[in-house]
Protein backbone atom coordinates (compact mmCIF):
# COMPACT_ATOMS: atom_id res chain seq x y z
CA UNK A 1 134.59 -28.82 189.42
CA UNK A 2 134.83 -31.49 186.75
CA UNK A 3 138.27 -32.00 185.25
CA UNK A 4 137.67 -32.68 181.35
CA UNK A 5 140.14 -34.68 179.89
CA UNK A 6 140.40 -34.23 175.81
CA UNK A 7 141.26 -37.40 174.09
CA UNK A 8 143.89 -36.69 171.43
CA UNK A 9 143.02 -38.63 167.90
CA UNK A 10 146.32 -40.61 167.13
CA UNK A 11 148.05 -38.98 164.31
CA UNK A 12 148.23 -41.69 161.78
CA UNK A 13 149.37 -40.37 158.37
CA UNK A 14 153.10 -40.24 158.03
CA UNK A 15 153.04 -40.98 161.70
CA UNK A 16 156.73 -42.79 163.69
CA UNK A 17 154.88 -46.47 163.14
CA UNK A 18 153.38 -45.60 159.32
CA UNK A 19 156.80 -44.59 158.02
CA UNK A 20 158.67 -47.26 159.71
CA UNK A 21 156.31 -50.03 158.34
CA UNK A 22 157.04 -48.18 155.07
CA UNK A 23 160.65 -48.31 155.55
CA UNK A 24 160.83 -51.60 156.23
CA UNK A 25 158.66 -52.71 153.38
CA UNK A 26 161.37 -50.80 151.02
CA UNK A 27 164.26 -52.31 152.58
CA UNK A 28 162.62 -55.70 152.63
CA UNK A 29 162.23 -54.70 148.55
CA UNK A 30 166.13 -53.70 148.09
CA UNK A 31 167.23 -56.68 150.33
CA UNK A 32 170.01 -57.47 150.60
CA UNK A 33 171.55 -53.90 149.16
CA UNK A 34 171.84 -51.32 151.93
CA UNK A 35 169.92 -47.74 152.01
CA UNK A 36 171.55 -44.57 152.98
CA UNK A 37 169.33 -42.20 155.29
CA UNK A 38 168.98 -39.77 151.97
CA UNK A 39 168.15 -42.89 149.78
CA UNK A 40 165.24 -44.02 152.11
CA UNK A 41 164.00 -40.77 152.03
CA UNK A 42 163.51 -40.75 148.78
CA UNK A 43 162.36 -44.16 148.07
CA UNK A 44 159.88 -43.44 150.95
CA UNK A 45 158.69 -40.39 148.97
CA UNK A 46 158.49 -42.21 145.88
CA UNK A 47 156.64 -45.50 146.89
CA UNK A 48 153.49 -43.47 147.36
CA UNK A 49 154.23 -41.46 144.52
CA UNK A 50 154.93 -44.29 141.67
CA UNK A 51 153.15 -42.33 138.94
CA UNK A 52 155.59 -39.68 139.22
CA UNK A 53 158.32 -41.79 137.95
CA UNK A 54 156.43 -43.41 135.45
CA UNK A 55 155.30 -46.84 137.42
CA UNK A 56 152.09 -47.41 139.00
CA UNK A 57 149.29 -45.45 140.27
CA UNK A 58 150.34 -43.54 143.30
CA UNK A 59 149.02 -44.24 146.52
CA UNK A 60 148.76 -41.19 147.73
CA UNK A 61 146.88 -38.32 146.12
CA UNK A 62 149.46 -36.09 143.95
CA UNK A 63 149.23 -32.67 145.55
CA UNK A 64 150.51 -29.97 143.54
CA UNK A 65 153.53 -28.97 145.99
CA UNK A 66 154.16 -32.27 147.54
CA UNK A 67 157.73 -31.60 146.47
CA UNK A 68 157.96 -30.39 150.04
CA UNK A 69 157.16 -33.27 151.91
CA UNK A 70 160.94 -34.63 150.99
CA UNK A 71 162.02 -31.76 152.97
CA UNK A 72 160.20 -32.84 156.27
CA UNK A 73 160.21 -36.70 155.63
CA UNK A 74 163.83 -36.73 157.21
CA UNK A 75 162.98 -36.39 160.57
CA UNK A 76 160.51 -38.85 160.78
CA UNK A 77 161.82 -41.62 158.98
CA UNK A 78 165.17 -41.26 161.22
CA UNK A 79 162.49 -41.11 164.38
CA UNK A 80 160.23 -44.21 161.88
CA UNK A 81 163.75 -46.57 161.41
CA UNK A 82 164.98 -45.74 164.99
CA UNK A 83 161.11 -47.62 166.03
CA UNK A 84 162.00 -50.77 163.56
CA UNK A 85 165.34 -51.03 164.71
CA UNK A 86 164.00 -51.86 168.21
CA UNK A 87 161.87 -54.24 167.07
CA UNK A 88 164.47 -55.96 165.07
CA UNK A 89 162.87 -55.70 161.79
CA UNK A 90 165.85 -52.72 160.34
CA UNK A 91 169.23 -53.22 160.45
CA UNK A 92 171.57 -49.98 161.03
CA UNK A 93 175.22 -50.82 160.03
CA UNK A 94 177.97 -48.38 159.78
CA UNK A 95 180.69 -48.56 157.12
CA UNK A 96 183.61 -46.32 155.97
CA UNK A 97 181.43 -43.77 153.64
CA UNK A 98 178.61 -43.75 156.82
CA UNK A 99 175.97 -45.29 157.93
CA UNK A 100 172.93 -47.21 156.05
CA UNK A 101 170.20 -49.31 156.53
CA UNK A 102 169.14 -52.59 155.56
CA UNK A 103 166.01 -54.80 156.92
CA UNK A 104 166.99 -57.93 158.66
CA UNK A 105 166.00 -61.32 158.78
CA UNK A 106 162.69 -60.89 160.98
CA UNK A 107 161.19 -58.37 158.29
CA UNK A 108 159.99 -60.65 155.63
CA UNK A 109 158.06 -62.43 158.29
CA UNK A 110 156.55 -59.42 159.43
CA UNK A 111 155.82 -57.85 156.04
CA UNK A 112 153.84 -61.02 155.22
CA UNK A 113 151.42 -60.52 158.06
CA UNK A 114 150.69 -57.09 156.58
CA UNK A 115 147.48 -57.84 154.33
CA UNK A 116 145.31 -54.97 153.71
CA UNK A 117 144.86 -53.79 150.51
CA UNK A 118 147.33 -50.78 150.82
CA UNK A 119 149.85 -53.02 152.25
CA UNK A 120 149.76 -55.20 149.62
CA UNK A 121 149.74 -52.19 146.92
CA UNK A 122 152.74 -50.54 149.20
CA UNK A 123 154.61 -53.94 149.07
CA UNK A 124 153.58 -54.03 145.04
CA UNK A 125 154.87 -50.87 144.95
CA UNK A 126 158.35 -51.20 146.40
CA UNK A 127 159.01 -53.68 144.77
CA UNK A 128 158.35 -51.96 141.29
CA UNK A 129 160.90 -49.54 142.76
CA UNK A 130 163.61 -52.09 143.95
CA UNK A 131 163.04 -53.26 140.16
CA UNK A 132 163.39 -50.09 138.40
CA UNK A 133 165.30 -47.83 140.61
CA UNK A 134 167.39 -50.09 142.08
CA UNK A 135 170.58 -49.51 141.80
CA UNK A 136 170.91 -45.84 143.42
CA UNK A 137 174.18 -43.68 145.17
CA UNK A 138 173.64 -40.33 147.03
CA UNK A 139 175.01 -38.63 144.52
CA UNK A 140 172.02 -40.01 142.01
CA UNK A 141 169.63 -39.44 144.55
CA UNK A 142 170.52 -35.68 145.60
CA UNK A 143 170.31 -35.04 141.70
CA UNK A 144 166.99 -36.91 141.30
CA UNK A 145 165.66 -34.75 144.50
CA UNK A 146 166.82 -31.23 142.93
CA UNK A 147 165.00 -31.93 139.72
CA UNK A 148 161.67 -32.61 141.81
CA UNK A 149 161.58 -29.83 144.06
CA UNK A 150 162.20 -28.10 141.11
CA UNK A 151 159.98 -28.78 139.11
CA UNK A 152 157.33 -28.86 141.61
CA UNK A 153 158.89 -24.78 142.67
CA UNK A 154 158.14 -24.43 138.85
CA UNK A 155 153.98 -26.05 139.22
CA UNK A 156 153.41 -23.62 142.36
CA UNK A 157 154.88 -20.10 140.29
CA UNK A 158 153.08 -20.74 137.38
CA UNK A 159 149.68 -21.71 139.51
CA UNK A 160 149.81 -18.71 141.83
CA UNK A 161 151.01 -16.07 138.38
């Protein structure tokens, strides 16, 4: 009897390699300040979601209860930063008040080979945020989270009532 194998289709979107890229490309933006874990979550949530703080067009499509993808982000952004810090492109560096990242020397190199056109948006796009979020503490950030999720708890009772 033949064995079938089943190819499995590589999962891509918010995939270890897509949020690492994505980290890097906001750290590369915030260079030389450093990130928190909680601060790159966020900023990793809001690059693709611009419009929602007023900037840009958002990358990705704006999904009624997408407040809940900050609540599953964490795990692979740690898993997405762990992959960059291999490759040298994310520093991790641990202080007094904890640990936070920051993307090293070798990332600008590697952010300019990144060309296509939602690279080049992305890049666009953390920038923007580096520019008009930039200066952000955990204490900000945790506050800034709470008022999204809810609001977005708000958008999902009043669609379902």
């Amino acid at each position: 009897m033949e064995k079938i194998i089943e190819l499995q289709q590589p999962v891509l979107f918010n995939s270890t390699l897509e949020t690492g890229v994505r980290a890097t490309i906001i750290l590369n933006a915030y260079y030389p300040k450093l990130l928190s874990l909680s601060a790159l979550v966020l900023m990793d949530h809001l690059v693709v979601h611009t419009q929602d703080m007023g900037g840009p067009t958002s990358l990705h499509v704006n999904l009624p209860h997408r407040g809940g993808e900050l609540l599953v982000r964490r795990e692979v952004i740690e898993q997405g930063t762990a992959m960059m810090r291999r490759l040298g492109l994310i520093n991790l560096i641990a202080l007094p008040s904890g640990f936070y990242f920051q993307a090293s020397e070798e990332a600008l190199p590697f952010i300019r080979l990144l060309k296509s056109k939602y690279n080049v948006q992305l890049k666009e796009r953390a920038q923007w945020l580096a520019e008009n979020i930039g200066n952000v503490d955990d204490a900000s950030i945790e506050k800034l989270i709470n008022q999204k999720i809810n609001r977005w708890e708000l958008e999902f009772y009043n669609i379902d009532n």
